[in-house]
C-alpha atoms as a PDB file:
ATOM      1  CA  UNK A   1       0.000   0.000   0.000  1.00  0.00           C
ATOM      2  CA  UNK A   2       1.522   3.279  -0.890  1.00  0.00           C
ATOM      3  CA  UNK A   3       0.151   6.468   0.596  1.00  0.00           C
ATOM      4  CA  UNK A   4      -0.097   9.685  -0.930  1.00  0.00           C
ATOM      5  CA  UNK A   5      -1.887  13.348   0.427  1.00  0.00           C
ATOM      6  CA  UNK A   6      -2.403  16.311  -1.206  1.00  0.00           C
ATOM      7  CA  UNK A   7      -0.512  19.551   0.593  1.00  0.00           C
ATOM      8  CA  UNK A   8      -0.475  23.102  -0.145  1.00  0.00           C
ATOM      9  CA  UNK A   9       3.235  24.018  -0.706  1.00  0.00           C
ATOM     10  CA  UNK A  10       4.856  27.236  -1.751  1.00  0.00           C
ATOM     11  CA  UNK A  11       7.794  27.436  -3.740  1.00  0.00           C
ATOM     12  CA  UNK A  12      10.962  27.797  -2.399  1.00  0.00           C
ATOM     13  CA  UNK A  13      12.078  30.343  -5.017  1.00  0.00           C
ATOM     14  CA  UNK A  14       8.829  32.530  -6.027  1.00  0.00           C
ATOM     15  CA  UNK A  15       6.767  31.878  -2.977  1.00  0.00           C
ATOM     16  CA  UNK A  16       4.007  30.499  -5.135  1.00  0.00           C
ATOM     17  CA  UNK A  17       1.212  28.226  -3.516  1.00  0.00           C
ATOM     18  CA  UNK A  18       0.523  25.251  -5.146  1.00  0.00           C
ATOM     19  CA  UNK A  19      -1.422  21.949  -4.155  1.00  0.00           C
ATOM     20  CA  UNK A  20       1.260  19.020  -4.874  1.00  0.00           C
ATOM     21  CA  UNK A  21       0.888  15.072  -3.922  1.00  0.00           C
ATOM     22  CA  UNK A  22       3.192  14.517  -1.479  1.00  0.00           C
ATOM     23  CA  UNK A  23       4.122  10.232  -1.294  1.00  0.00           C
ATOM     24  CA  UNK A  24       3.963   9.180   2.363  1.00  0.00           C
ATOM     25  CA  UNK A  25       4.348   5.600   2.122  1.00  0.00           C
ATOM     26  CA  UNK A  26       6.466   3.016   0.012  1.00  0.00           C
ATOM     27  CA  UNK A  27       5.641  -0.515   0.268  1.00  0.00           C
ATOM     28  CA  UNK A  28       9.366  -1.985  -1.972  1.00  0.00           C
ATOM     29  CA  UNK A  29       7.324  -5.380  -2.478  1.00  0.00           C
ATOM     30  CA  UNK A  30       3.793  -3.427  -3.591  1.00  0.00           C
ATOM     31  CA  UNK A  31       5.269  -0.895  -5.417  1.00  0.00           C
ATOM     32  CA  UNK A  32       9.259  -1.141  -6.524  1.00  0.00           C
ATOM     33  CA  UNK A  33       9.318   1.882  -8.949  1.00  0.00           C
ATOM     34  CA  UNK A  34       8.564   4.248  -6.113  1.00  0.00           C
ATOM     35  CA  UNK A  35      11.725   2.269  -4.573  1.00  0.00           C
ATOM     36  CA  UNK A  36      13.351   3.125  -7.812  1.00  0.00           C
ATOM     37  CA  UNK A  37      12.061   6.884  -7.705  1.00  0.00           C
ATOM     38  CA  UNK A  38      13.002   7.259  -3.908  1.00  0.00           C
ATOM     39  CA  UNK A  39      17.310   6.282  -4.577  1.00  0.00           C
ATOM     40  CA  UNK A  40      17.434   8.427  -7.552  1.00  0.00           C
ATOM     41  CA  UNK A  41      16.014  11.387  -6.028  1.00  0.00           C
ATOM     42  CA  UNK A  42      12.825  11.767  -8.116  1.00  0.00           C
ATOM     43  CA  UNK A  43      10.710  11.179  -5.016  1.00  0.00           C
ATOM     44  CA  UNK A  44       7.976  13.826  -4.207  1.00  0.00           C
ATOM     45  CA  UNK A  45       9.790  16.283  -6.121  1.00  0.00           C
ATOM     46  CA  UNK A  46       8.012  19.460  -7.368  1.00  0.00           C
ATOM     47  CA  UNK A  47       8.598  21.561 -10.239  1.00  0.00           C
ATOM     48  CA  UNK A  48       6.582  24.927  -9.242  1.00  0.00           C
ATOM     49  CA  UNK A  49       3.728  26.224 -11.994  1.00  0.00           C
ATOM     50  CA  UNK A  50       5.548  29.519 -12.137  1.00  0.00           C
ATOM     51  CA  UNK A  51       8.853  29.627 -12.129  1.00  0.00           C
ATOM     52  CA  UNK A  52       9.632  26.249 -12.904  1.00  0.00           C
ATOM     53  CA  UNK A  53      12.113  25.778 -10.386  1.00  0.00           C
ATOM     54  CA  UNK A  54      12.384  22.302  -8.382  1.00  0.00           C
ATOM     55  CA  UNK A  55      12.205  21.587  -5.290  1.00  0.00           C
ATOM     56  CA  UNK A  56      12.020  18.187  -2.889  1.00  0.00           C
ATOM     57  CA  UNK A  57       8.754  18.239  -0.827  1.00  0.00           C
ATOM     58  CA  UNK A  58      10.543  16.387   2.471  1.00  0.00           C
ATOM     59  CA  UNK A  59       8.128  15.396   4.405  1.00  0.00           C
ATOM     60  CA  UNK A  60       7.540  12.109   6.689  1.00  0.00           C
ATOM     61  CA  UNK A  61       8.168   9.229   4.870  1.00  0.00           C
ATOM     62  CA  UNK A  62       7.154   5.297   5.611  1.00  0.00           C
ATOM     63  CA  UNK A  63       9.926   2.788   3.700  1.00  0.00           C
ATOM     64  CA  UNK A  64       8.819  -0.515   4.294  1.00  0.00           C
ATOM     65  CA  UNK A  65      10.505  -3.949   2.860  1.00  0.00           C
ATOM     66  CA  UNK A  66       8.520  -6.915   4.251  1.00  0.00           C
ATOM     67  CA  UNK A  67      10.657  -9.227   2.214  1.00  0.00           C
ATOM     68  CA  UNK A  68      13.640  -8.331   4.549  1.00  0.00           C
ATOM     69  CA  UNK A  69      11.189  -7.558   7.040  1.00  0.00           C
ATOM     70  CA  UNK A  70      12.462  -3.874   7.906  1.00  0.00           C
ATOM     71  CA  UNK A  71      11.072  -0.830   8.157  1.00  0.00           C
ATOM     72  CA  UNK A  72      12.551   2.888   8.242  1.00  0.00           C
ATOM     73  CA  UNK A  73      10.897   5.626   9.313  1.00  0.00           C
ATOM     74  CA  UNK A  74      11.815   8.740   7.866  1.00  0.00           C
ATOM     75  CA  UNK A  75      10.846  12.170  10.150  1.00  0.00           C
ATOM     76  CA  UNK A  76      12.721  14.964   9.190  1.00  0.00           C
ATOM     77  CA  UNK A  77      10.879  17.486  11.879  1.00  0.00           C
ATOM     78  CA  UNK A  78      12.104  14.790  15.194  1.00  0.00           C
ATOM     79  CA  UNK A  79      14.193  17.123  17.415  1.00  0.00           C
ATOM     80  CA  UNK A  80      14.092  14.552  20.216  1.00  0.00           C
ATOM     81  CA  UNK A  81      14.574  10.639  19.127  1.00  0.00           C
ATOM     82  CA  UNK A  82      14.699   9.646  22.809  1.00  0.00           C
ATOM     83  CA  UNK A  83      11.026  10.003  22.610  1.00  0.00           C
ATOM     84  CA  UNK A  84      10.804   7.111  20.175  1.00  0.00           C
ATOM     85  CA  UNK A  85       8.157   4.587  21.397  1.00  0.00           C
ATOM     86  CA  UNK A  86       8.924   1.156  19.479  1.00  0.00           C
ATOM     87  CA  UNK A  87       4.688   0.279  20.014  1.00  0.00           C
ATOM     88  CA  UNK A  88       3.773   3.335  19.049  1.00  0.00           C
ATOM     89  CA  UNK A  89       5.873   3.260  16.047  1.00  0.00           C
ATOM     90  CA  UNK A  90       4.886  -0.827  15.172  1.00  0.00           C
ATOM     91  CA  UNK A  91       0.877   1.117  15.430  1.00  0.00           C
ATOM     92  CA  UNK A  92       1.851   3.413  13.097  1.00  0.00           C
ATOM     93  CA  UNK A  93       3.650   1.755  10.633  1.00  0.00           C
ATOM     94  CA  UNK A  94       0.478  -0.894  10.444  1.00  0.00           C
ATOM     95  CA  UNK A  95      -2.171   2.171  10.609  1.00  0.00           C
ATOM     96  CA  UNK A  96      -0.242   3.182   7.109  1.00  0.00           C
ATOM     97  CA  UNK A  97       0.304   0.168   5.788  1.00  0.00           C
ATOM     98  CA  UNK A  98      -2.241  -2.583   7.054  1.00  0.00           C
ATOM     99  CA  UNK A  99      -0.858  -5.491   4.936  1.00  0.00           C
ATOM    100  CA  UNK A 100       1.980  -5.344   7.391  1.00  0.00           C
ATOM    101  CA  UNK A 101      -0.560  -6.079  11.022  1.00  0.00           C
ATOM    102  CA  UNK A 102       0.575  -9.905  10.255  1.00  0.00           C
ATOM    103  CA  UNK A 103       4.143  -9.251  10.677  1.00  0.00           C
ATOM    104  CA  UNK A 104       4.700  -6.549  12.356  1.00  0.00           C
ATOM    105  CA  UNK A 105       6.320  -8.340  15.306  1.00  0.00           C
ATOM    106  CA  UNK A 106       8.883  -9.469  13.094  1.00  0.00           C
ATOM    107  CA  UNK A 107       9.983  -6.276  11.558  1.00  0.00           C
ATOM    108  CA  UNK A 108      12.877  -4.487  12.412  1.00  0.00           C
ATOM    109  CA  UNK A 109      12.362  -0.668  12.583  1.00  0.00           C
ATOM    110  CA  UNK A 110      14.736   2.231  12.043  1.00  0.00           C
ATOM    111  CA  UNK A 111      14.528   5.959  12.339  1.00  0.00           C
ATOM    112  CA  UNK A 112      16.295   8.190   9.963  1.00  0.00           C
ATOM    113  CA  UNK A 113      15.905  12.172  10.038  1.00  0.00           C
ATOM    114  CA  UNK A 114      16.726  12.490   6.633  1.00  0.00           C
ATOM    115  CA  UNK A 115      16.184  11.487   2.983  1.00  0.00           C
ATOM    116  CA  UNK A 116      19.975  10.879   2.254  1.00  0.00           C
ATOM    117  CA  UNK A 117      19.834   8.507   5.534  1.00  0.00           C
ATOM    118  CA  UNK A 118      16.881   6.963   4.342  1.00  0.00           C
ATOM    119  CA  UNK A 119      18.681   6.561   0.537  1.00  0.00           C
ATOM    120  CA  UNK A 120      21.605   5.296   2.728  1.00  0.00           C
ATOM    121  CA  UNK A 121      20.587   2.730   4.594  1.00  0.00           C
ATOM    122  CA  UNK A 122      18.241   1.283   1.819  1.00  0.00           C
ATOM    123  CA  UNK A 123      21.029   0.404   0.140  1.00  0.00           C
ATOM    124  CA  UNK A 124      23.227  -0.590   3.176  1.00  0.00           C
ATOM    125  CA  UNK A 125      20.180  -2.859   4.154  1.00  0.00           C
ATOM    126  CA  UNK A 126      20.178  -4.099   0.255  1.00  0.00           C
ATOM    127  CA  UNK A 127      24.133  -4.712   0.349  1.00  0.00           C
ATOM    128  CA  UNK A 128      23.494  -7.282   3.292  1.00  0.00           C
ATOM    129  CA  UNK A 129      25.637  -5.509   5.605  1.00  0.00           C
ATOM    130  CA  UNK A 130      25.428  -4.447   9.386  1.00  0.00           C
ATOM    131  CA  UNK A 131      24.315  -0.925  10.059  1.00  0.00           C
ATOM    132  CA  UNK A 132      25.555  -1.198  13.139  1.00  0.00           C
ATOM    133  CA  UNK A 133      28.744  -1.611  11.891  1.00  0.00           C
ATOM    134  CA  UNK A 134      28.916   0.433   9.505  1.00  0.00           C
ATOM    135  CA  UNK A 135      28.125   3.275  12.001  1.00  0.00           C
ATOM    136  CA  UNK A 136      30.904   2.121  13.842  1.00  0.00           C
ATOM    137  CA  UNK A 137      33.298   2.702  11.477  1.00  0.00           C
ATOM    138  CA  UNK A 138      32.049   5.927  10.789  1.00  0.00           C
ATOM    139  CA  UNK A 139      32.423   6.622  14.436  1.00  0.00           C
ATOM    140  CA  UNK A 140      35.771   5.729  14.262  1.00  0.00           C
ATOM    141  CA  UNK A 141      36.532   7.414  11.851  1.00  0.00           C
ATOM    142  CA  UNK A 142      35.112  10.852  13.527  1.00  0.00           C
ATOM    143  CA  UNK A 143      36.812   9.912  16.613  1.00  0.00           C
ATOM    144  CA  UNK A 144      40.296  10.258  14.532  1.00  0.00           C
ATOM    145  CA  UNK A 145      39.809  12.810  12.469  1.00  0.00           C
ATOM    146  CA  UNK A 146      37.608  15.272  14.268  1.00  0.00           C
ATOM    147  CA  UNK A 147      39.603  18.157  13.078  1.00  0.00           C
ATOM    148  CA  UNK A 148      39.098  17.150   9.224  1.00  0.00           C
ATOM    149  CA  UNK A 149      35.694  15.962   9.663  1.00  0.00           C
ATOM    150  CA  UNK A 150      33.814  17.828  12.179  1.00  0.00           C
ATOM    151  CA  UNK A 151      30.957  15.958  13.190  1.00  0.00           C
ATOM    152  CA  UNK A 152      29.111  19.228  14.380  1.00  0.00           C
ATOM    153  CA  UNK A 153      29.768  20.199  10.746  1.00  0.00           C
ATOM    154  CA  UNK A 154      30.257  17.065   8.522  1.00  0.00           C
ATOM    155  CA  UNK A 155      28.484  14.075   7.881  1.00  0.00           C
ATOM    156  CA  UNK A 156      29.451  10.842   6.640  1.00  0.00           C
ATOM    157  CA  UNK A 157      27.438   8.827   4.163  1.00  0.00           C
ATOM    158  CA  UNK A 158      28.267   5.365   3.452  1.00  0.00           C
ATOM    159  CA  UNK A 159      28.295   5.017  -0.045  1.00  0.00           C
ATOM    160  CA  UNK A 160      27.094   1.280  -1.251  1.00  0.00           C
ATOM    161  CA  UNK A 161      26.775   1.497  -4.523  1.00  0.00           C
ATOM    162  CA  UNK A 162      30.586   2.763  -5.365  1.00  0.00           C
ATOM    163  CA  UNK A 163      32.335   0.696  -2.535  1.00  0.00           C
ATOM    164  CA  UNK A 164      34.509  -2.726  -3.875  1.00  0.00           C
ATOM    165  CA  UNK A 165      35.380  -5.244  -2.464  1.00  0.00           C
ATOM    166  CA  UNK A 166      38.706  -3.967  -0.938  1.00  0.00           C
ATOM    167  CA  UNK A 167      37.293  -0.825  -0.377  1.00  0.00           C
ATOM    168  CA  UNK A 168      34.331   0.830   1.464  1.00  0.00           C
ATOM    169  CA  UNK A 169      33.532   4.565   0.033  1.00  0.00           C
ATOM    170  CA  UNK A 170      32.331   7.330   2.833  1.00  0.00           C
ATOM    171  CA  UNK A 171      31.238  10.645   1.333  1.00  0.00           C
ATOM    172  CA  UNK A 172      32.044  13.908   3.349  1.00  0.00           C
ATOM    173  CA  UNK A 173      29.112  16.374   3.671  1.00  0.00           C
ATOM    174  CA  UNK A 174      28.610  19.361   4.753  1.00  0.00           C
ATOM    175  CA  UNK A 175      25.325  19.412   7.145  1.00  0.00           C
ATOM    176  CA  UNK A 176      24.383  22.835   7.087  1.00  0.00           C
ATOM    177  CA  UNK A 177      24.778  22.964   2.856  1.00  0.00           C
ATOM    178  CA  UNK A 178      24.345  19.246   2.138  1.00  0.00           C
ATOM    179  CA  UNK A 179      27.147  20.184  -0.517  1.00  0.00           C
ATOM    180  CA  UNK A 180      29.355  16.738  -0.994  1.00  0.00           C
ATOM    181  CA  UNK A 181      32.890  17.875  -0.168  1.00  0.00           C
ATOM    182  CA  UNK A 182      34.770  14.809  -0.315  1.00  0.00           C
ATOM    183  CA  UNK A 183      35.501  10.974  -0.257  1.00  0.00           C
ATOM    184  CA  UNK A 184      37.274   8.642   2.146  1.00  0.00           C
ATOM    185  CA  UNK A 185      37.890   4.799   1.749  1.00  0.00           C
ATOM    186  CA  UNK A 186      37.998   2.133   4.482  1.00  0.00           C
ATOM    187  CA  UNK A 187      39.298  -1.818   4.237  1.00  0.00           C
ATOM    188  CA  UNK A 188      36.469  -3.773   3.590  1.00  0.00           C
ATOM    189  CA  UNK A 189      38.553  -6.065   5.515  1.00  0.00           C
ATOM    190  CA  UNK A 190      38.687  -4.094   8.702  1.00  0.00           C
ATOM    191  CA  UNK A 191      34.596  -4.364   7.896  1.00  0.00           C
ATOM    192  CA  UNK A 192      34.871  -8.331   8.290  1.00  0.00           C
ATOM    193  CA  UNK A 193      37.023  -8.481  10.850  1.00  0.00           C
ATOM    194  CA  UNK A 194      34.435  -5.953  13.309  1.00  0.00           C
ATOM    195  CA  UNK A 195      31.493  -8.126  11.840  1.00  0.00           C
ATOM    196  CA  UNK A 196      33.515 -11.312  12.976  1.00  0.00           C
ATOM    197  CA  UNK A 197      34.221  -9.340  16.464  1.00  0.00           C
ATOM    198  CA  UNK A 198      31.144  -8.262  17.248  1.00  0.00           C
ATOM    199  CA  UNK A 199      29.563 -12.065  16.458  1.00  0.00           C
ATOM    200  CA  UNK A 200      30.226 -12.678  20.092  1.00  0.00           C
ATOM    201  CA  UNK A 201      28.823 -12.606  23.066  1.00  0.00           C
ATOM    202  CA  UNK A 202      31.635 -10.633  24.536  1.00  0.00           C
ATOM    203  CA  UNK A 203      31.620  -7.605  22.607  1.00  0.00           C
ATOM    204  CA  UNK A 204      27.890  -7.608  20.631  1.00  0.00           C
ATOM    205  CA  UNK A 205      26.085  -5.724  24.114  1.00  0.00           C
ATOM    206  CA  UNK A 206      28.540  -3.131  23.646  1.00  0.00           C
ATOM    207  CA  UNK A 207      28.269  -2.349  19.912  1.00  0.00           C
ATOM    208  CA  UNK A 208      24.354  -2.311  20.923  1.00  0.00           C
ATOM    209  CA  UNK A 209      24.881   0.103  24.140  1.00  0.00           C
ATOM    210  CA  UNK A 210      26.820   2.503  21.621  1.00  0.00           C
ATOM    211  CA  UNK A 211      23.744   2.034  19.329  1.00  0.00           C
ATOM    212  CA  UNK A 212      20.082   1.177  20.709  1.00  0.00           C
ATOM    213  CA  UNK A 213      18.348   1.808  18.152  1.00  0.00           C
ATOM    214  CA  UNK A 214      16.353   2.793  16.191  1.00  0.00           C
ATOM    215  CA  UNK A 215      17.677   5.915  14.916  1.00  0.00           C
ATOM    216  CA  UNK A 216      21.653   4.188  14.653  1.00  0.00           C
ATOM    217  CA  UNK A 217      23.828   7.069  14.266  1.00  0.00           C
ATOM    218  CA  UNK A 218      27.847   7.268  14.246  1.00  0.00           C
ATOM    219  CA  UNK A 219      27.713  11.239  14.227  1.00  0.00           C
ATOM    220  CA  UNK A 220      24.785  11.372  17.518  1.00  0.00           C
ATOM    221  CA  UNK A 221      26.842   9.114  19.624  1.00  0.00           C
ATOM    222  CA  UNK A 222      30.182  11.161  18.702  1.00  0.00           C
ATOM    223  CA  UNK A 223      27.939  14.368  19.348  1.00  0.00           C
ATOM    224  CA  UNK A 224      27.065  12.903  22.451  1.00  0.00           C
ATOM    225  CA  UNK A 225      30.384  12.113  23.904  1.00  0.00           C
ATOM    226  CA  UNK A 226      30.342   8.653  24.199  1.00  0.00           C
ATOM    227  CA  UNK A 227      33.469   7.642  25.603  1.00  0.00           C
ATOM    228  CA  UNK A 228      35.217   5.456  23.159  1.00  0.00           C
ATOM    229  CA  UNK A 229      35.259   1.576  24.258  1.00  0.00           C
ATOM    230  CA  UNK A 230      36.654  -0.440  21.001  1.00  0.00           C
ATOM    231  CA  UNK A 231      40.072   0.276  20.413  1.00  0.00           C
ATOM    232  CA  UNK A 232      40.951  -2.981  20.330  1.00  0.00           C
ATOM    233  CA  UNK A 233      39.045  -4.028  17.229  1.00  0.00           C
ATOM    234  CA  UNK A 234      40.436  -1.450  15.223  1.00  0.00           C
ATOM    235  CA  UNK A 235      42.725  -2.834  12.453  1.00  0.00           C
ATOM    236  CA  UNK A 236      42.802  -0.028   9.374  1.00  0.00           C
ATOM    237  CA  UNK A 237      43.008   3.453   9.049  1.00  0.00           C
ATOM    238  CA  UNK A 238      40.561   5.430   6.816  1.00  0.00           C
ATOM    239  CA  UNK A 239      42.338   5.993   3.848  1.00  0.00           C
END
């Protein structure tokens, strides 16, 4: 079931009102070419009656995958995600979407406060990775190289789609701007060896104390000041 409400939205650029249909819910197993339209940035986007000029409607966003049984919420307004309430968000999701009330239990839910995190972890999800870990690395790589990559000023993208198998891309961007100022690689092999680490029962509760869930974010928990706790499964350098 996909979702869609009409809004009255003015233009960025001319201030002109317009009604637009805004997409609030994607179903990928209903409905892939909204997928498709959502990771190549065609998603609610507006091109304004009278000046012509385009703009991204970003509003809240449902991305559901019942097939991998996940589902990310996307709330660009949240100012507080310690509020999250995981039945609360399980009653939402199915209030949207009732084909999901059978297996809802089952689903694992995320928060993202953007559409670039939501594009992000689609594809991290996709790639059969750990977000977890991939967070992790980003937080390590904040943690060393604060002064290049400010995290109250930068944020770090994994990029999927580009990465090999030696080497996992980051992109550099700049928060306030959302300009894309750079790239940075990472062993996929350091990757395997912190998936391989944190398959244990020693060190798994801390990789989940660093991130509960659901909105799993490298640059919060740096932002935070959580102390730093897993030196010793470091084994690369970004490059």
């Amino acid at each position: 079931m996909n979702l869609e409400q009409t809004y009255k939205i003015k233009c960025p650029e001319c201030e002109t009102e317009q009604a637009v249909e805004v997409c609030q819910s994607i179903d990928a197993r209903q409905n892939p070419t909204l997928r498709e339209k959502l990771i190549h940035n065609d998603l609610n986007m507006v091109q304004c009656d009278n000046c012509e000029y385009k703009f991204r409607i970003d509003t809240p966003l449902l991305y559901t995958d019942p097939d991998k049984r996940i589902a990310i919420v996307c709330a660009p307004t949240v100012e507080n995600v310690s509020e999250y309430d995981d039945q609360a968000f399980r009653k939402y999701i199915v209030d949207i979407n009732p084909s999901l009330a059978s297996e809802i239990d089952r689903i694992q839910i995320y928060l993202v406060l953007s559409h670039s995190e939501l594009v992000e972890m689609v594809f991290i999800i996709e790639a059969g990775m750990d977000i977890r870990i991939v967070e992790y690395i980003k937080y390590l790589i904040y943690t060393r190289n604060a002064d290049k990559v400010d995290p109250s000023q930068k944020q770090l993208l994994f990029n999927a789609q580009d990465s090999t198998d030696e080497k996992l891309l980051f992109i550099v961007q700049d928060v306030e701007s959302r300009a894309l100022e750079g790239v940075l690689e990472y062993s996929r092999q350091a990757y395997l060896a912190f998936e391989e680490m944190f398959d244990s029962d020693e060190y798994t509760p801390d990789l989940y104390e660093l991130f509960p869930g659901p909105h799993i974010s490298a640059r919060n928990a740096w932002l935070e000041e959580i102390a730093p706790w897993g030196e010793q499964g470091q084994t690369e350098e970004p490059g």
